[in-house]
Protein backbone atom coordinates (compact mmCIF):
# COMPACT_ATOMS: atom_id res chain seq x y z
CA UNK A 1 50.87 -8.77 24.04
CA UNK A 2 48.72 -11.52 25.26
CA UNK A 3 46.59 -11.11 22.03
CA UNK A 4 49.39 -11.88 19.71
CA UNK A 5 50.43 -14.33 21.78
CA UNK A 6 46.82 -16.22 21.43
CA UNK A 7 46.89 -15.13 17.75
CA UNK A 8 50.20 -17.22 17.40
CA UNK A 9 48.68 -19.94 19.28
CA UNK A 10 46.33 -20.36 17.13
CA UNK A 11 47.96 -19.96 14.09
CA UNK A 12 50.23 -22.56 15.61
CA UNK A 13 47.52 -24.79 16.75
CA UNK A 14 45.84 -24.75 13.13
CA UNK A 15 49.46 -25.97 11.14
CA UNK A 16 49.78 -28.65 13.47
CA UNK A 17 46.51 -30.08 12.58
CA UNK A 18 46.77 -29.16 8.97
CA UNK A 19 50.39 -29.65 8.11
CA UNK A 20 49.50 -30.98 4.54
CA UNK A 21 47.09 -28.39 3.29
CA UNK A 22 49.15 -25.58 5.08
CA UNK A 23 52.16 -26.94 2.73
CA UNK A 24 49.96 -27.02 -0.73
CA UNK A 25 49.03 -23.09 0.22
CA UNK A 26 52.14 -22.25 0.29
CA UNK A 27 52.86 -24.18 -2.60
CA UNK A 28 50.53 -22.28 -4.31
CA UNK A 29 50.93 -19.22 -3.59
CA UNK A 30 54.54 -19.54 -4.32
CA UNK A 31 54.09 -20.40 -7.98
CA UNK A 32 51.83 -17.85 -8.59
CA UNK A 33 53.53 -15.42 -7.30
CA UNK A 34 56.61 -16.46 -8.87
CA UNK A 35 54.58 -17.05 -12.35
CA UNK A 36 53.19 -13.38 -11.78
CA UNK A 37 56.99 -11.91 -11.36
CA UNK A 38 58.00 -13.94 -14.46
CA UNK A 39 55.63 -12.92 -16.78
CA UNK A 40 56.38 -9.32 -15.89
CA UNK A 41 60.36 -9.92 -17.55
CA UNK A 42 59.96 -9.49 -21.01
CA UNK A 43 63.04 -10.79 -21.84
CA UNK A 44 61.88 -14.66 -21.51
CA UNK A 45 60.66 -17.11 -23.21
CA UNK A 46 57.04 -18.83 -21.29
CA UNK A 47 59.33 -21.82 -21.16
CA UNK A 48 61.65 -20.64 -19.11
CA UNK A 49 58.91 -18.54 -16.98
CA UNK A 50 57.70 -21.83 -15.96
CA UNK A 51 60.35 -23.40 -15.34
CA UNK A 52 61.84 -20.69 -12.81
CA UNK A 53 58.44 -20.62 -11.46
CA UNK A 54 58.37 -24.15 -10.89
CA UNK A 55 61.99 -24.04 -8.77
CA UNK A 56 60.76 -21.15 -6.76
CA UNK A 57 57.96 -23.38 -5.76
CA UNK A 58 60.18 -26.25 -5.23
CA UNK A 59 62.45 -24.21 -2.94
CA UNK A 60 59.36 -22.70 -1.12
CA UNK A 61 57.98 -26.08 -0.49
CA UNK A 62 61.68 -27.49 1.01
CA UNK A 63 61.30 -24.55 3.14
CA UNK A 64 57.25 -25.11 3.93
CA UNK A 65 57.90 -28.78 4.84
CA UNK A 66 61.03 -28.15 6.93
CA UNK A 67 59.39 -25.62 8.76
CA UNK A 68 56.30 -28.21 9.38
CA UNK A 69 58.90 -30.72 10.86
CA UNK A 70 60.34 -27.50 12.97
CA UNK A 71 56.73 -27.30 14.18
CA UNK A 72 56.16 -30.92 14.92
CA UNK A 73 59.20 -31.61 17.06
CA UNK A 74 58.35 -28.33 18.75
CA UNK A 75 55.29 -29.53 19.23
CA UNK A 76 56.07 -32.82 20.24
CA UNK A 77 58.96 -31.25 23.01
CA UNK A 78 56.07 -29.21 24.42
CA UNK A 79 53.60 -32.12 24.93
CA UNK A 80 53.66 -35.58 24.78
CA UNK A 81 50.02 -36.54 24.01
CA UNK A 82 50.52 -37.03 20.34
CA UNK A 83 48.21 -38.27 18.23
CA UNK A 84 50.75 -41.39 17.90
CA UNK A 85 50.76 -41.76 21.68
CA UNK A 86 47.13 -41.38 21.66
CA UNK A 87 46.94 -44.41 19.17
CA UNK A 88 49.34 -46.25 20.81
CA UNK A 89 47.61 -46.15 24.07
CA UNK A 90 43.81 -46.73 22.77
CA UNK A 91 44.89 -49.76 20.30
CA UNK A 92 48.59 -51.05 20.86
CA UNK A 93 49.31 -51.19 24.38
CA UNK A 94 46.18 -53.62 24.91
CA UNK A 95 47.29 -56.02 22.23
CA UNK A 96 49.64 -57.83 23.85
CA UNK A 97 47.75 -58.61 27.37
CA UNK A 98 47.44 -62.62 26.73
């Protein structure tokens, strides 16, 4: 059990820092998979292949990026030395000492 759970850490750790590529994947993969199931109906034309290929995508991606946002605030709950906090405390809190 604890090596799934340090799997899943991991995995975790590795979409926080790469939200945007982790997103594209899945974009990806989505529309090829989807292209793949579509060219294996007969009865369409390679218009309309794409274009239900393209909405699967879509709808994978709302789901990719919502999850990424479920991440973040999860992440951001669990610990609150963010990368913005982290920036804020190296370069804004100083500016204002006059």
């Amino acid at each position: 059990m604890a090596e799934r759970s340090s799997s899943f850490e991991s995995i975790r750790r590795w979409v926080v820092e790469h939200k945007l590529r982790t997103v594209g994947c899945l974009w990806l993969s989505g529309i090829g998979g989807s292209i793949a199931y579509n060219w294996s109906r007969p009865n369409m034309k390679p218009s309309v292949k794409i274009i239900h290929a393209r909405l699967h995508a879509q709808a994978l991606t709302l789901a990719a990026l919502a999850g990424a946002a479920v991440v973040e605030y999860y992440d951001n709950q669990l610990k609150s030395d963010s990368k913005v906090d982290q920036y804020h405390n190296r370069f804004l809190a100083h500016a204002q000492k006059d």
